[in-house]
N, C-alpha and C. Protein backbone atom coordinates (compact mmCIF):
# COMPACT_ATOMS: atom_id res chain seq x y z
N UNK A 1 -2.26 -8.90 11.86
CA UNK A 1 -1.65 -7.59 11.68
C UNK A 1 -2.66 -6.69 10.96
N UNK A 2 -3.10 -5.62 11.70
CA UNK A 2 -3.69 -4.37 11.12
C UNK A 2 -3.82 -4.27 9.54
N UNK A 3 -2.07 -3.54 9.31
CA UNK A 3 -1.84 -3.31 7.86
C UNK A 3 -2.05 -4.67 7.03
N UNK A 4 -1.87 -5.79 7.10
CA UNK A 4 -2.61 -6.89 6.30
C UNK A 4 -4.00 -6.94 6.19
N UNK A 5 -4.87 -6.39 6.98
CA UNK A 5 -5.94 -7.04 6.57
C UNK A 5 -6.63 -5.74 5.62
N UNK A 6 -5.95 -4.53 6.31
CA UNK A 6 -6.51 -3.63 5.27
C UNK A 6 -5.90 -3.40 4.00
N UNK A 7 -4.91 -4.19 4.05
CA UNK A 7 -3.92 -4.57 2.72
C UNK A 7 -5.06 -5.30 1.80
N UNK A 8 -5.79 -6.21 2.18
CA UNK A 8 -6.68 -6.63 1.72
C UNK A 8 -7.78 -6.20 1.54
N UNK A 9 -8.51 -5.62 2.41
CA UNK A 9 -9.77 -5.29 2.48
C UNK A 9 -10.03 -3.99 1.49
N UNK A 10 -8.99 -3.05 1.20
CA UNK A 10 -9.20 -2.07 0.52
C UNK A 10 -9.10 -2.41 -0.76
N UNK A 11 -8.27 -3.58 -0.81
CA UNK A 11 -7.86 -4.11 -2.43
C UNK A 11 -6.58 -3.71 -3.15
N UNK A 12 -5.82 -3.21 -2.21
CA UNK A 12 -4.55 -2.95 -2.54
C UNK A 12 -3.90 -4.53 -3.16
N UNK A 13 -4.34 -5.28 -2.97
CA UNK A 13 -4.09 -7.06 -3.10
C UNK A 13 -4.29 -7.04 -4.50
N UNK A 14 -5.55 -6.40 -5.26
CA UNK A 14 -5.85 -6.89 -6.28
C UNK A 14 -4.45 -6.54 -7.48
N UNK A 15 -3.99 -5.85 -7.55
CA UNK A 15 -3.47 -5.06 -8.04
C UNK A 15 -1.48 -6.00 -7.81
N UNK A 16 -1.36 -5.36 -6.65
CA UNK A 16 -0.31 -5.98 -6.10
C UNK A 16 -0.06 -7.40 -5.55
N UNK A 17 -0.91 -8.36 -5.40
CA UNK A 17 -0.80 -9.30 -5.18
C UNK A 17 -1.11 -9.40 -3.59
N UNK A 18 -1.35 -10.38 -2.85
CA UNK A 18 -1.80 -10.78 -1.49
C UNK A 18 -0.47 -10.28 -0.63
N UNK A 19 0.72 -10.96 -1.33
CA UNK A 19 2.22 -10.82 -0.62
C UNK A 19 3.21 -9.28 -1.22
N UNK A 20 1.90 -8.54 -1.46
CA UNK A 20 3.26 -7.44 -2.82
C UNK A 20 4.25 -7.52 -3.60
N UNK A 21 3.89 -8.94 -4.25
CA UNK A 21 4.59 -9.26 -5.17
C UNK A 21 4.51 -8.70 -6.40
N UNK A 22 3.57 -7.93 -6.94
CA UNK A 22 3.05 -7.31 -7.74
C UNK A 22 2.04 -8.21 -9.17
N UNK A 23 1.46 -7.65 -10.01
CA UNK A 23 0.85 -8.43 -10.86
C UNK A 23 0.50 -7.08 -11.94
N UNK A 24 -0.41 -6.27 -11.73
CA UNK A 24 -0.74 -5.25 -12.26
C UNK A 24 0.14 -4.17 -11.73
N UNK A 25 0.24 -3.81 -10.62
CA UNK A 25 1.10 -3.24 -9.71
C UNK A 25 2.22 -3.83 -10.07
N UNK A 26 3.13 -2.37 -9.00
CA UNK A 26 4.74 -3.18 -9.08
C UNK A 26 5.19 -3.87 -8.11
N UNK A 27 6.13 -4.56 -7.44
CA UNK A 27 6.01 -5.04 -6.87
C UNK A 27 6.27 -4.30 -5.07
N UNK A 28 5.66 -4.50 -4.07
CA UNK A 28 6.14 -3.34 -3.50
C UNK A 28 6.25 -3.88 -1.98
N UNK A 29 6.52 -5.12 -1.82
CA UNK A 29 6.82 -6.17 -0.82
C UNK A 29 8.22 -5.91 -0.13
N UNK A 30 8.14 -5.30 1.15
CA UNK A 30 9.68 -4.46 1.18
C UNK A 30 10.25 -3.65 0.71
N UNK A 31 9.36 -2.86 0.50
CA UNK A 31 9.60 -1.35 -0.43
C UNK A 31 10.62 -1.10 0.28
N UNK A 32 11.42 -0.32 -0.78
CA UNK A 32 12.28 1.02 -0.24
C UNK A 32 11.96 2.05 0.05
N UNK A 33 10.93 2.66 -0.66
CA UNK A 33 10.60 3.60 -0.19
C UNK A 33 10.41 3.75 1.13
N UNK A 34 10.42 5.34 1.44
CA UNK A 34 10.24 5.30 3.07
C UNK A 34 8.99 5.54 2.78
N UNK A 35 8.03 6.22 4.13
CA UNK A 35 6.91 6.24 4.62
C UNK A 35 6.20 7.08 3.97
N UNK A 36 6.63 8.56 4.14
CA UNK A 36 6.42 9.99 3.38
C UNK A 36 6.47 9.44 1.55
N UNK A 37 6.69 8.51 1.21
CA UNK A 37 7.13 8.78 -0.30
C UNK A 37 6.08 7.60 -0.36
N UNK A 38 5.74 6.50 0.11
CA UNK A 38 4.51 5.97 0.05
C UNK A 38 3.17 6.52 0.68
N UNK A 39 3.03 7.55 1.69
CA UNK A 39 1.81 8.44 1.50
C UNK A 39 1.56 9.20 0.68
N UNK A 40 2.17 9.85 -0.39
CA UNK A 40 2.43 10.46 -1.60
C UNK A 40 1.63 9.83 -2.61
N UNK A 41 2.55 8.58 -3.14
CA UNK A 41 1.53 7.77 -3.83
C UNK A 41 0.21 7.41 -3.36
N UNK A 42 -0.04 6.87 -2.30
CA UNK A 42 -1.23 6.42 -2.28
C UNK A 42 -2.06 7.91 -2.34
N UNK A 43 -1.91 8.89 -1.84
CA UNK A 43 -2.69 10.36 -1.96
C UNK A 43 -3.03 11.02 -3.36
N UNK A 44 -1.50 10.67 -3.89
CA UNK A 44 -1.40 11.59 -5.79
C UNK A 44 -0.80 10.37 -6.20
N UNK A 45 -1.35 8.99 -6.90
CA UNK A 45 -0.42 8.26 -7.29
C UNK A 45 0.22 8.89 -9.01
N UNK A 46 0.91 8.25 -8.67
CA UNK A 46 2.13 8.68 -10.60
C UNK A 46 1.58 7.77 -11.57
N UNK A 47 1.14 7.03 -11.24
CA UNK A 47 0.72 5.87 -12.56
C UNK A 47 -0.72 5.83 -12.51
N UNK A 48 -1.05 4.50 -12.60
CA UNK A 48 -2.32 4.16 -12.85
C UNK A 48 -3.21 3.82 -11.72
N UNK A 49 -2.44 4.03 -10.36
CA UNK A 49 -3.22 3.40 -9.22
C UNK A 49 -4.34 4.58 -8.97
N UNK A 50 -5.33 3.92 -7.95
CA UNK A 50 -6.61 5.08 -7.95
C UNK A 50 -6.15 5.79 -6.73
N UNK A 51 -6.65 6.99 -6.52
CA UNK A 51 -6.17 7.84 -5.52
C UNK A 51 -6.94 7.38 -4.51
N UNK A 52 -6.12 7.14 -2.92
CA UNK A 52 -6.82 6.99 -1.38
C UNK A 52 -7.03 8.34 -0.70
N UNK A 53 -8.29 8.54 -0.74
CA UNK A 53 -8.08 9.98 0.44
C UNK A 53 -8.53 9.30 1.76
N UNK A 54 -8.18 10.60 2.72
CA UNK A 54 -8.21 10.47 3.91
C UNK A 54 -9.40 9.91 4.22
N UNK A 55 -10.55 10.16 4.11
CA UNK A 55 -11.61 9.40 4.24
C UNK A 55 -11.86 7.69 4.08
N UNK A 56 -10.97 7.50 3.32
CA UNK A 56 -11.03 6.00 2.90
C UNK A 56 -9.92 5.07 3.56
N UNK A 57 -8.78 5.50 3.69
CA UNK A 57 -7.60 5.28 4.33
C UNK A 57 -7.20 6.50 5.05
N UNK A 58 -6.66 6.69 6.53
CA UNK A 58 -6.19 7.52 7.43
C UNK A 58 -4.90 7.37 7.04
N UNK A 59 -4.29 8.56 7.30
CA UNK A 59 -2.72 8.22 7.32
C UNK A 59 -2.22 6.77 8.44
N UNK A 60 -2.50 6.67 9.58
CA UNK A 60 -2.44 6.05 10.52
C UNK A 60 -2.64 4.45 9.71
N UNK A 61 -4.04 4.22 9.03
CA UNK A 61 -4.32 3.64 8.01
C UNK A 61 -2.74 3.01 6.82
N UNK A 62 -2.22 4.15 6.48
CA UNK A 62 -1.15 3.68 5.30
C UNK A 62 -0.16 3.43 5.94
N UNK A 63 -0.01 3.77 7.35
CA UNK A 63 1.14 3.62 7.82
C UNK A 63 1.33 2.22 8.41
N UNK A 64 0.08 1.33 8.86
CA UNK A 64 0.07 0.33 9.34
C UNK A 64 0.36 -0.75 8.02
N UNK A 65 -0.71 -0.59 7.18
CA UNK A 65 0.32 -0.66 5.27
C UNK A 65 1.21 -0.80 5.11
N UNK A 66 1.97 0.00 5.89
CA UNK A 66 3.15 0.20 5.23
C UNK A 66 4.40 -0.59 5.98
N UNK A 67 4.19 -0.65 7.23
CA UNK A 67 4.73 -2.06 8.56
C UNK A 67 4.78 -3.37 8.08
N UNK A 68 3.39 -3.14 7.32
CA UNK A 68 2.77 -4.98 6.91
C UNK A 68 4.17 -4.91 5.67
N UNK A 69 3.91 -3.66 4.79
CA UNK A 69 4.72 -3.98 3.40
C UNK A 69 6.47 -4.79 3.89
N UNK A 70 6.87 -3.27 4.98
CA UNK A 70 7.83 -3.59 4.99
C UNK A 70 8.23 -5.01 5.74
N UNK A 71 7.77 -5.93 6.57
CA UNK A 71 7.99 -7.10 6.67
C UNK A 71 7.73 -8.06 6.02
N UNK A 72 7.39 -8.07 4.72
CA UNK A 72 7.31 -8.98 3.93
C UNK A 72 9.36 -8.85 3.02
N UNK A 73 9.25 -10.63 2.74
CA UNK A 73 10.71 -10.47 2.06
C UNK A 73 10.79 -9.95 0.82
């Protein structure tokens, strides 16, 4: 799956864990959030996460992210 490997590869893992279970991060494995409210964060995050611009992650990019998130339990 797409969104897994760039789940990894960007290092969203380090933070959140391999499965988004969280560790440093919260946990975000089956988020609720919808789609629009997780491109938000990753663009302007609220806490401590580092900001993704378009250059680094595409929207297309967070959205496949965000497929992977939501099939995890």
């Amino acid at each position: 799956m797409k969104g897994r490997s760039l789940f990894l590869s960007v290092g969203c893992s380090g933070c959140h864990q391999p499965d988004g279970s969280g560790l440093i991060g919260p946990r975000i494995a089956n988020t609720s959030l919808s789609f629009p409210e997780v491109l938000r964060q990753v663009r302007t995050p609220r806490q401590n996460m580092i900001p993704f611009d378009p250059s680094v992650l595409s929207d297309q990019d967070v959205l496949d992210i965000y497929a992977f998130l939501k099939s995890l339990p």
